[in-house]
N, C-alpha and C. Protein backbone atom coordinates (compact mmCIF):
# COMPACT_ATOMS: atom_id res chain seq x y z
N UNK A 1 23.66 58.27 30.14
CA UNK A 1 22.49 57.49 29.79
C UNK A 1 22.81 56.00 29.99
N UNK A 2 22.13 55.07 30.64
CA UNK A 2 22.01 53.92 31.10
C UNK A 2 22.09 53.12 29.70
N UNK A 3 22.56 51.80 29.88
CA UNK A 3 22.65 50.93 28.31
C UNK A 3 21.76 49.93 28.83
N UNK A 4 21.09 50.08 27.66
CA UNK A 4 19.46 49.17 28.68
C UNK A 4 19.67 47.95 27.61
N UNK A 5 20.67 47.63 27.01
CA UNK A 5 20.88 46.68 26.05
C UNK A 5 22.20 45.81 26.66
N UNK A 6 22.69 46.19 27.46
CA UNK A 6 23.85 45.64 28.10
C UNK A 6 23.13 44.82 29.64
N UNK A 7 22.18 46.01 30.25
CA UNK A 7 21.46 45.51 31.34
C UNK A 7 20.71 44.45 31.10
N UNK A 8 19.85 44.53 29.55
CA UNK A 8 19.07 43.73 29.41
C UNK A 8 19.77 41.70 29.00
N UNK A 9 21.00 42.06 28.39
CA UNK A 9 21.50 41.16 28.08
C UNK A 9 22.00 40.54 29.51
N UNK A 10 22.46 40.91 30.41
CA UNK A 10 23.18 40.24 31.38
C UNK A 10 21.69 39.36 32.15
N UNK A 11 20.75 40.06 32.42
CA UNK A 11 19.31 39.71 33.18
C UNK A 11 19.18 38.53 32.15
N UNK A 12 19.14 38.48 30.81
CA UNK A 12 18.53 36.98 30.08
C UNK A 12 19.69 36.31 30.42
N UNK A 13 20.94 36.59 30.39
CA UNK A 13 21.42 35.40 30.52
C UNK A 13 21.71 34.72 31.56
N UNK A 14 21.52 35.37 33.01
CA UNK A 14 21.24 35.05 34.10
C UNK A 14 19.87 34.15 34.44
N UNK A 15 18.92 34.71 33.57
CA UNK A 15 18.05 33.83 33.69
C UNK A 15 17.87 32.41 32.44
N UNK A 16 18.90 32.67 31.63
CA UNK A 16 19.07 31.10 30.94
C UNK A 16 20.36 30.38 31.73
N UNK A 17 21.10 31.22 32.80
CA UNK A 17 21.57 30.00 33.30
C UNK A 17 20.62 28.99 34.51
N UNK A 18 19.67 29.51 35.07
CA UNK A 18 19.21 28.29 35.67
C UNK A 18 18.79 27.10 34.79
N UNK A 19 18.63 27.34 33.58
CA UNK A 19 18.02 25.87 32.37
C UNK A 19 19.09 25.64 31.31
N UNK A 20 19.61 26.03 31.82
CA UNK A 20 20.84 26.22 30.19
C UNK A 20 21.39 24.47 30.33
N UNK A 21 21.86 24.06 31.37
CA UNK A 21 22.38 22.77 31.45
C UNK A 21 21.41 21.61 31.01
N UNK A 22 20.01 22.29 31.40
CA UNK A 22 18.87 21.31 30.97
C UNK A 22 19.33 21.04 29.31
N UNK A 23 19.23 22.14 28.52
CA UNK A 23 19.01 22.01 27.15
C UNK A 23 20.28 20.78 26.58
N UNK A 24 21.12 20.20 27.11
CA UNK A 24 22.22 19.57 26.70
C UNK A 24 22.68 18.22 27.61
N UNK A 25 22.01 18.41 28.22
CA UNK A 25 22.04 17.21 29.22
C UNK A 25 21.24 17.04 30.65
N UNK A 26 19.96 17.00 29.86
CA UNK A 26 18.65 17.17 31.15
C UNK A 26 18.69 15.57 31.53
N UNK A 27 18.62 14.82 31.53
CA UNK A 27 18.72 12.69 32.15
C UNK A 27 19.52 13.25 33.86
N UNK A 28 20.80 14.31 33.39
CA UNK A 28 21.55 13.79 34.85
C UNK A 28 21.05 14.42 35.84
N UNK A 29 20.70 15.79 35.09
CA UNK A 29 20.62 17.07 36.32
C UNK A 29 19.34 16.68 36.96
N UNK A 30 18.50 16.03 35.70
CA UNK A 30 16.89 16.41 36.37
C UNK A 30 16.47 15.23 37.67
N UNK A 31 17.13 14.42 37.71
CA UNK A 31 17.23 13.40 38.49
C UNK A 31 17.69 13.82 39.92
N UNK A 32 18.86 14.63 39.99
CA UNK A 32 19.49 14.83 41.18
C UNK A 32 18.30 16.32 41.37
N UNK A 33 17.68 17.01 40.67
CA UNK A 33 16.76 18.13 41.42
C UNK A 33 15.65 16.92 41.59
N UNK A 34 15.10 16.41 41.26
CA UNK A 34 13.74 15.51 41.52
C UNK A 34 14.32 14.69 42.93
N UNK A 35 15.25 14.54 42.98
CA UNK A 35 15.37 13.90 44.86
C UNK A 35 15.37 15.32 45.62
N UNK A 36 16.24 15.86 45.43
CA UNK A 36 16.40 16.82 46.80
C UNK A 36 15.23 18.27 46.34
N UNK A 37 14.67 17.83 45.28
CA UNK A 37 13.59 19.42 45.04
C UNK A 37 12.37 19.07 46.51
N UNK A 38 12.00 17.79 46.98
CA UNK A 38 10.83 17.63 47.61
C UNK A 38 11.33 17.86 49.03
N UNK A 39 12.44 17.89 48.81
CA UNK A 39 12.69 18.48 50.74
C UNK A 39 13.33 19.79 50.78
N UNK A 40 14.37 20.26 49.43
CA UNK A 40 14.55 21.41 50.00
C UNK A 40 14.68 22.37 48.60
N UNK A 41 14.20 23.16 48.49
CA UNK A 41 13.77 23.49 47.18
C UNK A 41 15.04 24.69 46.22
N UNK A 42 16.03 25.80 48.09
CA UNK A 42 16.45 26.10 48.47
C UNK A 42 18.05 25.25 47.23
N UNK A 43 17.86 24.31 47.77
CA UNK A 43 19.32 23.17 47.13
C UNK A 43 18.91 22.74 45.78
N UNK A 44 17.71 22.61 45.37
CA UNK A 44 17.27 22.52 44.02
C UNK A 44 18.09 23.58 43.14
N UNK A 45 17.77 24.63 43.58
CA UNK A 45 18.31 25.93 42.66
C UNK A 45 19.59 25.71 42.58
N UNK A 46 19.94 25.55 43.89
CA UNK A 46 22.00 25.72 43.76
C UNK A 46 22.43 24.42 42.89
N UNK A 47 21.42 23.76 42.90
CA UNK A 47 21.91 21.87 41.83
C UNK A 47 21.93 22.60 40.33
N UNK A 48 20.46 23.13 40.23
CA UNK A 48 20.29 23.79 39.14
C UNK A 48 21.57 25.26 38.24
N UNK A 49 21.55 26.05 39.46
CA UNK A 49 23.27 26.93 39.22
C UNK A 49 24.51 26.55 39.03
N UNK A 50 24.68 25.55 40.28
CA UNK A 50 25.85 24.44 40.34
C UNK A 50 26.25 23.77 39.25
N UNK A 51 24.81 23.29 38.39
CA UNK A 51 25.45 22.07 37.06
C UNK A 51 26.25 22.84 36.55
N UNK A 52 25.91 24.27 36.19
CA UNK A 52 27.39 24.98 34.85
C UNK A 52 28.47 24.56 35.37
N UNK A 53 28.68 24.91 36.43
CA UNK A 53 30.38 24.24 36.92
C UNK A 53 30.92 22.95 36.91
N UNK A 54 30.17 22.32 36.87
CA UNK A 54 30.84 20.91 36.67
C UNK A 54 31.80 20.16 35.23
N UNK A 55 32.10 21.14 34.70
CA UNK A 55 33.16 20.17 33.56
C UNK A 55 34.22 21.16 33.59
N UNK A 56 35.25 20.34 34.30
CA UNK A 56 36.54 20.53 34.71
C UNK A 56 37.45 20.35 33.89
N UNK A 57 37.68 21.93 33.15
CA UNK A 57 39.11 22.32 32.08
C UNK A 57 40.13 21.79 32.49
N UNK A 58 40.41 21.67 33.54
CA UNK A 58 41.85 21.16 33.96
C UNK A 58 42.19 19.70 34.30
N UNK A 59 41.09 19.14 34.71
CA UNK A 59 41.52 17.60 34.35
C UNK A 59 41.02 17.28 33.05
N UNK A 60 40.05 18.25 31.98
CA UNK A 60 39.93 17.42 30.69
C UNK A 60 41.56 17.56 30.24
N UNK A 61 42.15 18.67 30.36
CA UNK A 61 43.72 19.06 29.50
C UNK A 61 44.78 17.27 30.18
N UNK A 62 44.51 17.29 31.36
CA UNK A 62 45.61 16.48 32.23
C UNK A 62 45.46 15.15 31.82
N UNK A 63 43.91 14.82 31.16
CA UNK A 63 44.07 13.60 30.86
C UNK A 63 43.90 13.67 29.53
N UNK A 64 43.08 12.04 29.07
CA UNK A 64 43.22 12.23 27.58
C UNK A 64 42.16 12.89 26.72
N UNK A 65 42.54 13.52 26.05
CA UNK A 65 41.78 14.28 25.29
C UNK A 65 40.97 13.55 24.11
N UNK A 66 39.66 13.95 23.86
CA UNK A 66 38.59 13.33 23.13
C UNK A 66 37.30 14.72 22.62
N UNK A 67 37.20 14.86 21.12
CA UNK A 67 36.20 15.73 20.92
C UNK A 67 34.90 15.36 21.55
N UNK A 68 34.46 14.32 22.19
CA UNK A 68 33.42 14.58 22.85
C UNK A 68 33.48 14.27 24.12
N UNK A 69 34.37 14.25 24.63
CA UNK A 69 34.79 15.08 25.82
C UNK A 69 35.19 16.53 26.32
N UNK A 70 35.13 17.15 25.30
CA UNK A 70 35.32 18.80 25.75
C UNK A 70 34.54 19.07 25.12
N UNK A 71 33.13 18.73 24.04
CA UNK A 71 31.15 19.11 24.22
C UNK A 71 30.75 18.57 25.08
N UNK A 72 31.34 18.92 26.04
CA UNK A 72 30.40 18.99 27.60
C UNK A 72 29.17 19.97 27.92
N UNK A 73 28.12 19.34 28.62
CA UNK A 73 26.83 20.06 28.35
C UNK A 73 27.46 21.05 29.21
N UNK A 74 28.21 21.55 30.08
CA UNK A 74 28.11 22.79 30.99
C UNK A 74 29.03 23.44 29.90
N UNK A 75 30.38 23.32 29.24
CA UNK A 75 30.84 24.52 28.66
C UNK A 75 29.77 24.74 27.31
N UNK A 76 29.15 23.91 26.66
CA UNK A 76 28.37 24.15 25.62
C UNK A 76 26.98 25.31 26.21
N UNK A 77 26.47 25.01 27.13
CA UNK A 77 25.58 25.76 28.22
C UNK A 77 26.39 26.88 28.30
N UNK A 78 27.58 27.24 28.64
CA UNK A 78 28.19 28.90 28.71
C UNK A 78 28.13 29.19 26.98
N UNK A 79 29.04 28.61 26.67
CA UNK A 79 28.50 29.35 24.98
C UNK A 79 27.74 29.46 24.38
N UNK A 80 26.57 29.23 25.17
CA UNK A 80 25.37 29.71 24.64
C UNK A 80 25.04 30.79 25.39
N UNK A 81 24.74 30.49 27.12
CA UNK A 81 24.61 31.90 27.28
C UNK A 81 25.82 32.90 27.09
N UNK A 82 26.72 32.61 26.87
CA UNK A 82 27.62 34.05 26.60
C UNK A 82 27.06 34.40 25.23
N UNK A 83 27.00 33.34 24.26
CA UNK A 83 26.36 34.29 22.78
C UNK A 83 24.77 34.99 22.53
N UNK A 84 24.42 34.43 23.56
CA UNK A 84 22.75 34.88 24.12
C UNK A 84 23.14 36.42 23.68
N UNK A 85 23.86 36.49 25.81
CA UNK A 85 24.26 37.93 26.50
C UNK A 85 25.00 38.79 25.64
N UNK A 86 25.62 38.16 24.71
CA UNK A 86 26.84 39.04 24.26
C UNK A 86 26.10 39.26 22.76
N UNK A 87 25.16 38.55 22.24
CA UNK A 87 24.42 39.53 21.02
C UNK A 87 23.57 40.14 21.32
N UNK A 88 22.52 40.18 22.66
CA UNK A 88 21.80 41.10 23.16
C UNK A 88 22.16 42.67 23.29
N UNK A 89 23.67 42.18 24.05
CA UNK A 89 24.22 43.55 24.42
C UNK A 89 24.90 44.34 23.41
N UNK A 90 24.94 43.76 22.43
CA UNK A 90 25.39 44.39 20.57
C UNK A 90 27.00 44.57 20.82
N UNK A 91 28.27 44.48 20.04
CA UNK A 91 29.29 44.75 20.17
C UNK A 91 30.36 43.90 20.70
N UNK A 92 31.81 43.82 20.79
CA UNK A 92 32.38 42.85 21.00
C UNK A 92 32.96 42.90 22.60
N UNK A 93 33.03 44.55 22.74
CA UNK A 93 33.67 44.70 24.36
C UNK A 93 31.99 44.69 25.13
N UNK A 94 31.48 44.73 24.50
CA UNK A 94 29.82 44.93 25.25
C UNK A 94 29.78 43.52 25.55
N UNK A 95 29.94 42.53 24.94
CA UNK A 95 29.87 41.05 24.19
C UNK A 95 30.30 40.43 25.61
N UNK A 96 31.62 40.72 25.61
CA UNK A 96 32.69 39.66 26.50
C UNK A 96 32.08 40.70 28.19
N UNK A 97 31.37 41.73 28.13
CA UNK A 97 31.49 42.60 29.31
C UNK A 97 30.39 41.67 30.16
N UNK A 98 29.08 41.22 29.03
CA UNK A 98 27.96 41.27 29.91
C UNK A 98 28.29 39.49 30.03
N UNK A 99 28.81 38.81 28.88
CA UNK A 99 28.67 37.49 29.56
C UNK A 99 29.70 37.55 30.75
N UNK A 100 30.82 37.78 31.17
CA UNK A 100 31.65 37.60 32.24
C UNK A 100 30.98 38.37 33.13
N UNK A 101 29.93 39.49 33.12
CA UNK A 101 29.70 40.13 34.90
C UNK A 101 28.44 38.49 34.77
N UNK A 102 27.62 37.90 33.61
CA UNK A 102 26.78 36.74 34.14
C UNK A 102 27.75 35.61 34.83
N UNK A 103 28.97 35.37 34.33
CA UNK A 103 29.30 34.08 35.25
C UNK A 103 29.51 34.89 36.54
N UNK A 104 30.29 35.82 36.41
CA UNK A 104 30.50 36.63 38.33
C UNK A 104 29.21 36.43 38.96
N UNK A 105 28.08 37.03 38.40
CA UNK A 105 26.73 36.94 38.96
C UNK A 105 26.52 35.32 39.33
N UNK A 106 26.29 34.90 38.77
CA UNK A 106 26.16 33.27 38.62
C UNK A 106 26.98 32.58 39.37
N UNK A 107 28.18 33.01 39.82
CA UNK A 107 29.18 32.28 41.04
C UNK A 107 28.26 33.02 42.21
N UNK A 108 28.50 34.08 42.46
CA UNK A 108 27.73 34.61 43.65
C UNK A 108 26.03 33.77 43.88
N UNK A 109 25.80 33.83 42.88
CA UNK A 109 24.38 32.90 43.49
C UNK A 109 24.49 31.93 43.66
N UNK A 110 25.42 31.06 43.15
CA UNK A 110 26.05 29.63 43.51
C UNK A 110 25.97 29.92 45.00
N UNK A 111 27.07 30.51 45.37
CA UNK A 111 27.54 30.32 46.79
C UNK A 111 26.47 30.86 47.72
N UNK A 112 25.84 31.96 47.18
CA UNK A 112 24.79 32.12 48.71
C UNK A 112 23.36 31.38 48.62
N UNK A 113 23.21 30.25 47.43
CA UNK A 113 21.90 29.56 47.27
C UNK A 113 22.56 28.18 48.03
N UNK A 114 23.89 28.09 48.02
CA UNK A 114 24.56 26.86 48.35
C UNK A 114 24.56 27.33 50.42
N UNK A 115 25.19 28.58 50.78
CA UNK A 115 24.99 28.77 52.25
C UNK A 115 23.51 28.36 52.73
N UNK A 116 22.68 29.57 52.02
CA UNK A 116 20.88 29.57 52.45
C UNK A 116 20.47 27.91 52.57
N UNK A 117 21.00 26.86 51.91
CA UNK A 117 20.68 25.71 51.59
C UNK A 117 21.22 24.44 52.74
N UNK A 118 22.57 25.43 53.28
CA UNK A 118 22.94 24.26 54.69
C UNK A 118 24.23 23.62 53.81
N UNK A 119 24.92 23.73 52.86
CA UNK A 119 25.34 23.02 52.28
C UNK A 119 27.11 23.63 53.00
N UNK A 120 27.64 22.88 52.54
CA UNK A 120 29.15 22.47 53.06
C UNK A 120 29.79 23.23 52.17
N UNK A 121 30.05 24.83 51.74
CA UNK A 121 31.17 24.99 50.54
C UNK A 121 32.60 24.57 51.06
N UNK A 122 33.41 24.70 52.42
CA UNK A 122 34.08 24.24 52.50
C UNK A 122 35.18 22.91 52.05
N UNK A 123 34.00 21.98 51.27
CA UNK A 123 34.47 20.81 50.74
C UNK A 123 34.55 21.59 49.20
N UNK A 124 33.89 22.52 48.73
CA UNK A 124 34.14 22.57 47.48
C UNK A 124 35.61 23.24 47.04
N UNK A 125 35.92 23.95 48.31
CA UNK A 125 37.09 24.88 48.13
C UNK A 125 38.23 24.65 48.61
N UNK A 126 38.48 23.18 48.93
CA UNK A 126 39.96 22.49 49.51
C UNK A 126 40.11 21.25 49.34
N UNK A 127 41.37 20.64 48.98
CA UNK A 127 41.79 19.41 48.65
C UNK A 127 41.60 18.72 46.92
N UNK A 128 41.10 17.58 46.89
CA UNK A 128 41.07 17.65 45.64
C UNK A 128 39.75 18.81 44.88
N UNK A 129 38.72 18.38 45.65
CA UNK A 129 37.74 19.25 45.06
C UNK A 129 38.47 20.67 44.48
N UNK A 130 38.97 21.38 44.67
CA UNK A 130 39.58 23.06 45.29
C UNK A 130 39.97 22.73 43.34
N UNK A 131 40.43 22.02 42.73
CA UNK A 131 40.70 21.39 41.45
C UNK A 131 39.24 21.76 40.69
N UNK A 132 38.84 20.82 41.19
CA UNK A 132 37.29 20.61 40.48
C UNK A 132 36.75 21.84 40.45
N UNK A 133 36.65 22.31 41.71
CA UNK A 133 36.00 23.91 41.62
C UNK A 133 36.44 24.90 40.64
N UNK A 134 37.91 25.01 41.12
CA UNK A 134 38.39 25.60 39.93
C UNK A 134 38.22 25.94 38.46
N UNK A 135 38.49 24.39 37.96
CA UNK A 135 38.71 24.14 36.95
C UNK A 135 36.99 23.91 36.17
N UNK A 136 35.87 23.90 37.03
CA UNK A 136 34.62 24.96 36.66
C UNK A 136 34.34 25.65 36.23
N UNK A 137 35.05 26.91 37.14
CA UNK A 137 35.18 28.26 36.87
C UNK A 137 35.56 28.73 36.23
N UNK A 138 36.97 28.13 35.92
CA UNK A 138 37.62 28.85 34.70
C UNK A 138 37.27 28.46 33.36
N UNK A 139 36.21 26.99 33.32
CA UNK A 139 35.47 26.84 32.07
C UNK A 139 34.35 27.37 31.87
N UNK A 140 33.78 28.07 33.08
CA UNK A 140 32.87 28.76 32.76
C UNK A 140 33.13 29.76 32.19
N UNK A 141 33.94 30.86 32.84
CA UNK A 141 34.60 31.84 32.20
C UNK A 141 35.46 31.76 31.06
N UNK A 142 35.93 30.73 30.54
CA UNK A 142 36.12 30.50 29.14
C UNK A 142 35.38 30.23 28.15
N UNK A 143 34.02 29.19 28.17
CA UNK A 143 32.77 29.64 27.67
C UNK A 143 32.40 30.83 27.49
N UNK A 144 32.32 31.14 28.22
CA UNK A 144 31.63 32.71 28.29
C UNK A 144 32.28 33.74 27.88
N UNK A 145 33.20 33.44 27.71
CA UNK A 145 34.38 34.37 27.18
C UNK A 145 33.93 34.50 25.58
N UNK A 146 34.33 33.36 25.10
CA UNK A 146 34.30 32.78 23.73
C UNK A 146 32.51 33.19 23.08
N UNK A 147 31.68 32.73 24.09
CA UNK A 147 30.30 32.86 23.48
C UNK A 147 29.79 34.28 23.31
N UNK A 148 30.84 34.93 24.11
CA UNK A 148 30.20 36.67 24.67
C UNK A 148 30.60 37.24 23.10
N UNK A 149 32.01 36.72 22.97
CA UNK A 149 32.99 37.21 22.11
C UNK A 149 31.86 37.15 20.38
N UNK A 150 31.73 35.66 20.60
CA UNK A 150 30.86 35.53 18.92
C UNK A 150 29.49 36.31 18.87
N UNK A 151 29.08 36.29 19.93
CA UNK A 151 27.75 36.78 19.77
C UNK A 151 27.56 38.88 19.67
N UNK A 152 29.13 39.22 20.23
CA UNK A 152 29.10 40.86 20.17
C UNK A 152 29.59 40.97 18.47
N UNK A 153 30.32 40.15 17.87
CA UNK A 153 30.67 40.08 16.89
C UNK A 153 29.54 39.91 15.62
N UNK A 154 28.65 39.26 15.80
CA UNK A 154 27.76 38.72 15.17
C UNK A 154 26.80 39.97 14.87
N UNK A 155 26.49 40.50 16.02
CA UNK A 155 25.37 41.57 16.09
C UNK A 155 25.58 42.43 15.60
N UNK A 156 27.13 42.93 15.32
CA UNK A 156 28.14 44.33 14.81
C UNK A 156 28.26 45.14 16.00
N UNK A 157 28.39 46.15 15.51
CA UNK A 157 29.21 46.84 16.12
C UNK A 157 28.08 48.01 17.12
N UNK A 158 28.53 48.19 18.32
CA UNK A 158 27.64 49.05 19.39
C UNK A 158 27.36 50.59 18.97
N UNK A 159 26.08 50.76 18.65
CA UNK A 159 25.68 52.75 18.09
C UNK A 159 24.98 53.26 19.04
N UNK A 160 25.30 54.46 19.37
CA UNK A 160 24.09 54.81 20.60
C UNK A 160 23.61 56.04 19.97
N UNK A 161 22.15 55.60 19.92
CA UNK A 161 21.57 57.04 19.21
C UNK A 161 21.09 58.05 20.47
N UNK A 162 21.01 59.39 20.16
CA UNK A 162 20.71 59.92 20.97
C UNK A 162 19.16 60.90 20.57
């Protein structure tokens, strides 16, 4: 039998990551979609997918550290949708399951809204950037880790009636 509570959780939180960055820091993002939304609408979305990645775990650790510098609107944006996805989907391995297949999902649409769009990933994935990218990702997936984690916790524990 299909877990229509696990399915259902991964689909919302896929669809709160296109606005999730809005809720915490809409001034920067909405500016850079309001130039390029009127020519290509295509690159709007990937600006819009793209913002989660932008706060880089690995140069916040390398340099100096500051509590409001690591409430960054993109990892605060994963811990929310991971606690979204991960109390939807009830449970703690349900929790951490559905927010991490949303960031997998959510990289994959990155990259083929970023191809469809004309855009250069090549610069994102070598030299210094290859850092930046990174160190995105792995805050995304640490968000999401953490938010999946509280929110399967929160809900209790997974029952399947039959």
């Amino acid at each position: 039998m299909a877990s229509y509570r696990l399915i259902f959780g991964i689909l919302i939180g896929i669809i709160f990551s296109f606005l999730s960055v809005f809720f915490f820091n809409m001034e920067n993002i909405f500016n850079q979609i309001e130039i390029t939304a009127d020519s290509n609408l295509l690159k709007a979305i990937a600006l819009l997918i793209g913002a989660n990645f932008t706060f880089d775990i690995l140069a916040f650790f390398s340099g100096t550290l500051t509590v409001a510098g690591f409430l960054a609107a993109p990892l605060l944006a994963w811990l929310f949708i991971g606690y979204i996805s991960g109390s939807i989907a009830k449970g703690l391995r349900r929790g951490i399951i559905a927010s991490l297949i949303v960031v997998v999902v959510d990289i994959l649409l990155w990259i083929i809204f970023n191809i469809v769009s004309g855009e250069d990933l090549m610069a994102l994935f070598q030299g210094v950037r290859l850092s930046e990218t990174l160190g995105g990702i792995i805050s995304a997936l640490l968000g999401a880790f953490i938010g999946g984690s509280i929110g399967g916790l929160i809900s209790g524990p997974y029952e399947e009636f039959y």
